[in-house]
C-alpha atoms as a PDB file:
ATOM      1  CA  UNK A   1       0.000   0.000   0.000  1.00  0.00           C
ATOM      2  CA  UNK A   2       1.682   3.317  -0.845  1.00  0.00           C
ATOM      3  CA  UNK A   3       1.307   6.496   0.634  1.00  0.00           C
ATOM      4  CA  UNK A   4      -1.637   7.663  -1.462  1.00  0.00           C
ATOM      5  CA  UNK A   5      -3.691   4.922  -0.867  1.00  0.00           C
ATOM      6  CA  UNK A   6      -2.731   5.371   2.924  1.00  0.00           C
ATOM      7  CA  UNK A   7      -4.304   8.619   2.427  1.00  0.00           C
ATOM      8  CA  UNK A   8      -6.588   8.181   0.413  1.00  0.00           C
ATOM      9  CA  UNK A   9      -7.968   5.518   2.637  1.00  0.00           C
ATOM     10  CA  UNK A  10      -7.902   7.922   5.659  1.00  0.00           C
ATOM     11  CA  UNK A  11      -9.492  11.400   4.109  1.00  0.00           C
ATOM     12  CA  UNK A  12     -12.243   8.835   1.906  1.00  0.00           C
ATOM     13  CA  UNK A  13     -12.707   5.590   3.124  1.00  0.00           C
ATOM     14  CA  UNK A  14     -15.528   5.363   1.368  1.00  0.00           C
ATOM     15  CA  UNK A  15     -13.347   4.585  -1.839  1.00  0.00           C
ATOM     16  CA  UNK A  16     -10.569   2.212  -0.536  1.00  0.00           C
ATOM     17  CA  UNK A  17     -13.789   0.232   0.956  1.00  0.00           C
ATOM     18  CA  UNK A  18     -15.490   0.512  -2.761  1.00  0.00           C
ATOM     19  CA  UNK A  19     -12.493  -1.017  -4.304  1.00  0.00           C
ATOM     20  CA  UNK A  20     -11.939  -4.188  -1.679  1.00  0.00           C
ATOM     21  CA  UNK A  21     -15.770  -5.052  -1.791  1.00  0.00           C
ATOM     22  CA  UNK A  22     -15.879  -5.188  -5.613  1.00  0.00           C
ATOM     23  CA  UNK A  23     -12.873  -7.329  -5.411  1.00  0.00           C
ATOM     24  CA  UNK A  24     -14.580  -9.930  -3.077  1.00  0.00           C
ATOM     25  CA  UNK A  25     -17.851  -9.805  -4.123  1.00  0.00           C
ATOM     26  CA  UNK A  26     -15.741 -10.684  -7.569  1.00  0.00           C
ATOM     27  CA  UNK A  27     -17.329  -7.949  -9.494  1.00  0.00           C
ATOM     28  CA  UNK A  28     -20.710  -8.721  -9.166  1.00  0.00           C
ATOM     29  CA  UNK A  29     -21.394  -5.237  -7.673  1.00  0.00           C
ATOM     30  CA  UNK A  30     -19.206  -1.923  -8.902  1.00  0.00           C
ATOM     31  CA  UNK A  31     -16.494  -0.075  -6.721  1.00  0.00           C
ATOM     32  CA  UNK A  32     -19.328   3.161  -6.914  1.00  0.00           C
ATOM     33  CA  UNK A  33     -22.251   1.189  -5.322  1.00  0.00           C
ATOM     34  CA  UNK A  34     -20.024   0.194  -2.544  1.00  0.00           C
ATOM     35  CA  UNK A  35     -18.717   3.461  -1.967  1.00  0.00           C
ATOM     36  CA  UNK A  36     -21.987   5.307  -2.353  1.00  0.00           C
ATOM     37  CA  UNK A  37     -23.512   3.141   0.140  1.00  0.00           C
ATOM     38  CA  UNK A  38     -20.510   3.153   2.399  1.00  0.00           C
ATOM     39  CA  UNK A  39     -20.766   6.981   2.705  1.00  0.00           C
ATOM     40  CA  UNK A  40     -24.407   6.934   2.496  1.00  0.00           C
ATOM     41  CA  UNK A  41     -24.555   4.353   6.209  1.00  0.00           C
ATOM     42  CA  UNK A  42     -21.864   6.387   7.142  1.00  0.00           C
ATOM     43  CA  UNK A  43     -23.107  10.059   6.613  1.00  0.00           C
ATOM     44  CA  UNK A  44     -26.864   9.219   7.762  1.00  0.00           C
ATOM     45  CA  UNK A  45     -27.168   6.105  10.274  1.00  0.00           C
ATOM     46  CA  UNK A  46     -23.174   5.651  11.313  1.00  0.00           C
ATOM     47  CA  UNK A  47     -23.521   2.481  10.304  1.00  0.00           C
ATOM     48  CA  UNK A  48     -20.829   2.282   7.997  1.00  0.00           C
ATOM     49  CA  UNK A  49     -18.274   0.337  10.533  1.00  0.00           C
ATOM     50  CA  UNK A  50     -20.533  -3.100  10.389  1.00  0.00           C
ATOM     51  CA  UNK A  51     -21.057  -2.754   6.708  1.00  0.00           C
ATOM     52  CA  UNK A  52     -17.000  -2.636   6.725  1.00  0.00           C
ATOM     53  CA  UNK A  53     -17.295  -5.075   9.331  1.00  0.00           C
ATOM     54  CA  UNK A  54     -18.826  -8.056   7.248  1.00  0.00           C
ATOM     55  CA  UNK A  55     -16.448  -7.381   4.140  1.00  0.00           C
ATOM     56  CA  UNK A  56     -13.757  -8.051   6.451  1.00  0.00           C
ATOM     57  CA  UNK A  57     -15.471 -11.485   7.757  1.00  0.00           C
ATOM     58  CA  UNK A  58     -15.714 -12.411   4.343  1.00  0.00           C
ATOM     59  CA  UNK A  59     -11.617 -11.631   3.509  1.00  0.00           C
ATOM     60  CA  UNK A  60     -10.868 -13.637   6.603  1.00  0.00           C
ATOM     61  CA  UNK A  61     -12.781 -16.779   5.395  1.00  0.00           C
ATOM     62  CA  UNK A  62     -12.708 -16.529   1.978  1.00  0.00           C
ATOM     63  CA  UNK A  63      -8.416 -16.775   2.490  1.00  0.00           C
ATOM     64  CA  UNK A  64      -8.822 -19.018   6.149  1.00  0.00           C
ATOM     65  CA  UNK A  65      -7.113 -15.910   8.038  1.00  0.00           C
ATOM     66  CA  UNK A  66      -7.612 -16.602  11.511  1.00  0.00           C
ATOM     67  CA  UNK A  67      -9.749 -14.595  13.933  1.00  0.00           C
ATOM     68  CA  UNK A  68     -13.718 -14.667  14.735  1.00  0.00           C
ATOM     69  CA  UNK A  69     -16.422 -12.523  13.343  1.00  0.00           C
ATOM     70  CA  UNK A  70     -16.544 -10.160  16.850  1.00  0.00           C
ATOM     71  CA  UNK A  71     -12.718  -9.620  16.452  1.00  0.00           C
ATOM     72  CA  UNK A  72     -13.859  -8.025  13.094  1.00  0.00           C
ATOM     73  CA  UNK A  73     -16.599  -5.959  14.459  1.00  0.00           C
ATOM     74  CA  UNK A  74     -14.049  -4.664  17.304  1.00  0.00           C
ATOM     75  CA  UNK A  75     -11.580  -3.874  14.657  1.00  0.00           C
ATOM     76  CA  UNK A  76     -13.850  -2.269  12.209  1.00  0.00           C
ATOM     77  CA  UNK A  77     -16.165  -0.148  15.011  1.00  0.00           C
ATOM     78  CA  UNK A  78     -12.763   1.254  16.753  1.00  0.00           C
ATOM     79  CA  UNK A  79     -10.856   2.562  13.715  1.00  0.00           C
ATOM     80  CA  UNK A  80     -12.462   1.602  10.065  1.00  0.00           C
ATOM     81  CA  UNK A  81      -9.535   3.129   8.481  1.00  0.00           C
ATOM     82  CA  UNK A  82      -7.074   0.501   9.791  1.00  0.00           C
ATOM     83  CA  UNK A  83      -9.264  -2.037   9.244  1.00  0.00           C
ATOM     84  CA  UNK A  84      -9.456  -1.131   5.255  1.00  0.00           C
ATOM     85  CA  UNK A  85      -6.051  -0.705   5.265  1.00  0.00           C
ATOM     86  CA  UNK A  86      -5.585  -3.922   6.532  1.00  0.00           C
ATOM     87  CA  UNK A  87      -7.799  -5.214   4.117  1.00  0.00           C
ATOM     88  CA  UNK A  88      -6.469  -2.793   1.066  1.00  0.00           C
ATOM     89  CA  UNK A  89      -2.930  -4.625   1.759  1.00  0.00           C
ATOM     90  CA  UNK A  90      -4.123  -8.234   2.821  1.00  0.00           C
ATOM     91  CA  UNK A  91      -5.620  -8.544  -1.082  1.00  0.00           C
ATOM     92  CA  UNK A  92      -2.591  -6.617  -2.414  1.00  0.00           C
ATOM     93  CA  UNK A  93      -0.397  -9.589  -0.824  1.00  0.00           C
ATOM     94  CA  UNK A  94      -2.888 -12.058  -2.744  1.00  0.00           C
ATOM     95  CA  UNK A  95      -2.293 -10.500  -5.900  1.00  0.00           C
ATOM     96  CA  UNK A  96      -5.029  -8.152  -6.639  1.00  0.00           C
ATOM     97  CA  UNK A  97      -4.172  -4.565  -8.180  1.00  0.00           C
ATOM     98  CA  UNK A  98      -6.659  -2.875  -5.476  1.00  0.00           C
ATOM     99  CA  UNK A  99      -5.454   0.926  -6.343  1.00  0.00           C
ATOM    100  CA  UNK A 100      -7.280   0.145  -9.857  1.00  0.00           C
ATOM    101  CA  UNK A 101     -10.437  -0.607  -8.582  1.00  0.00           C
ATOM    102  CA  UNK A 102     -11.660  -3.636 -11.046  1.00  0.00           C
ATOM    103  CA  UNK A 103     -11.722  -7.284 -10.108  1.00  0.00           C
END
Protein backbone atom coordinates (compact mmCIF):
# COMPACT_ATOMS: atom_id res chain seq x y z
CA UNK A 1 0.00 0.00 0.00
CA UNK A 2 1.68 3.32 -0.84
CA UNK A 3 1.31 6.50 0.63
CA UNK A 4 -1.64 7.66 -1.46
CA UNK A 5 -3.69 4.92 -0.87
CA UNK A 6 -2.73 5.37 2.92
CA UNK A 7 -4.30 8.62 2.43
CA UNK A 8 -6.59 8.18 0.41
CA UNK A 9 -7.97 5.52 2.64
CA UNK A 10 -7.90 7.92 5.66
CA UNK A 11 -9.49 11.40 4.11
CA UNK A 12 -12.24 8.83 1.91
CA UNK A 13 -12.71 5.59 3.12
CA UNK A 14 -15.53 5.36 1.37
CA UNK A 15 -13.35 4.58 -1.84
CA UNK A 16 -10.57 2.21 -0.54
CA UNK A 17 -13.79 0.23 0.96
CA UNK A 18 -15.49 0.51 -2.76
CA UNK A 19 -12.49 -1.02 -4.30
CA UNK A 20 -11.94 -4.19 -1.68
CA UNK A 21 -15.77 -5.05 -1.79
CA UNK A 22 -15.88 -5.19 -5.61
CA UNK A 23 -12.87 -7.33 -5.41
CA UNK A 24 -14.58 -9.93 -3.08
CA UNK A 25 -17.85 -9.80 -4.12
CA UNK A 26 -15.74 -10.68 -7.57
CA UNK A 27 -17.33 -7.95 -9.49
CA UNK A 28 -20.71 -8.72 -9.17
CA UNK A 29 -21.39 -5.24 -7.67
CA UNK A 30 -19.21 -1.92 -8.90
CA UNK A 31 -16.49 -0.07 -6.72
CA UNK A 32 -19.33 3.16 -6.91
CA UNK A 33 -22.25 1.19 -5.32
CA UNK A 34 -20.02 0.19 -2.54
CA UNK A 35 -18.72 3.46 -1.97
CA UNK A 36 -21.99 5.31 -2.35
CA UNK A 37 -23.51 3.14 0.14
CA UNK A 38 -20.51 3.15 2.40
CA UNK A 39 -20.77 6.98 2.70
CA UNK A 40 -24.41 6.93 2.50
CA UNK A 41 -24.55 4.35 6.21
CA UNK A 42 -21.86 6.39 7.14
CA UNK A 43 -23.11 10.06 6.61
CA UNK A 44 -26.86 9.22 7.76
CA UNK A 45 -27.17 6.11 10.27
CA UNK A 46 -23.17 5.65 11.31
CA UNK A 47 -23.52 2.48 10.30
CA UNK A 48 -20.83 2.28 8.00
CA UNK A 49 -18.27 0.34 10.53
CA UNK A 50 -20.53 -3.10 10.39
CA UNK A 51 -21.06 -2.75 6.71
CA UNK A 52 -17.00 -2.64 6.73
CA UNK A 53 -17.29 -5.08 9.33
CA UNK A 54 -18.83 -8.06 7.25
CA UNK A 55 -16.45 -7.38 4.14
CA UNK A 56 -13.76 -8.05 6.45
CA UNK A 57 -15.47 -11.49 7.76
CA UNK A 58 -15.71 -12.41 4.34
CA UNK A 59 -11.62 -11.63 3.51
CA UNK A 60 -10.87 -13.64 6.60
CA UNK A 61 -12.78 -16.78 5.40
CA UNK A 62 -12.71 -16.53 1.98
CA UNK A 63 -8.42 -16.78 2.49
CA UNK A 64 -8.82 -19.02 6.15
CA UNK A 65 -7.11 -15.91 8.04
CA UNK A 66 -7.61 -16.60 11.51
CA UNK A 67 -9.75 -14.60 13.93
CA UNK A 68 -13.72 -14.67 14.73
CA UNK A 69 -16.42 -12.52 13.34
CA UNK A 70 -16.54 -10.16 16.85
CA UNK A 71 -12.72 -9.62 16.45
CA UNK A 72 -13.86 -8.02 13.09
CA UNK A 73 -16.60 -5.96 14.46
CA UNK A 74 -14.05 -4.66 17.30
CA UNK A 75 -11.58 -3.87 14.66
CA UNK A 76 -13.85 -2.27 12.21
CA UNK A 77 -16.16 -0.15 15.01
CA UNK A 78 -12.76 1.25 16.75
CA UNK A 79 -10.86 2.56 13.72
CA UNK A 80 -12.46 1.60 10.07
CA UNK A 81 -9.53 3.13 8.48
CA UNK A 82 -7.07 0.50 9.79
CA UNK A 83 -9.26 -2.04 9.24
CA UNK A 84 -9.46 -1.13 5.26
CA UNK A 85 -6.05 -0.70 5.27
CA UNK A 86 -5.59 -3.92 6.53
CA UNK A 87 -7.80 -5.21 4.12
CA UNK A 88 -6.47 -2.79 1.07
CA UNK A 89 -2.93 -4.63 1.76
CA UNK A 90 -4.12 -8.23 2.82
CA UNK A 91 -5.62 -8.54 -1.08
CA UNK A 92 -2.59 -6.62 -2.41
CA UNK A 93 -0.40 -9.59 -0.82
CA UNK A 94 -2.89 -12.06 -2.74
CA UNK A 95 -2.29 -10.50 -5.90
CA UNK A 96 -5.03 -8.15 -6.64
CA UNK A 97 -4.17 -4.57 -8.18
CA UNK A 98 -6.66 -2.87 -5.48
CA UNK A 99 -5.45 0.93 -6.34
CA UNK A 100 -7.28 0.15 -9.86
CA UNK A 101 -10.44 -0.61 -8.58
CA UNK A 102 -11.66 -3.64 -11.05
CA UNK A 103 -11.72 -7.28 -10.11
Amino acid sequence: MDDISVCLTLWCPCISFGRIAEIVDKGTTTCCVHGILFCLLGGFTNVASIYACLYRTKIRRLYGIEGNQCCDCVVSCCCVSLSICQEYRELQARGFHVSSGNY
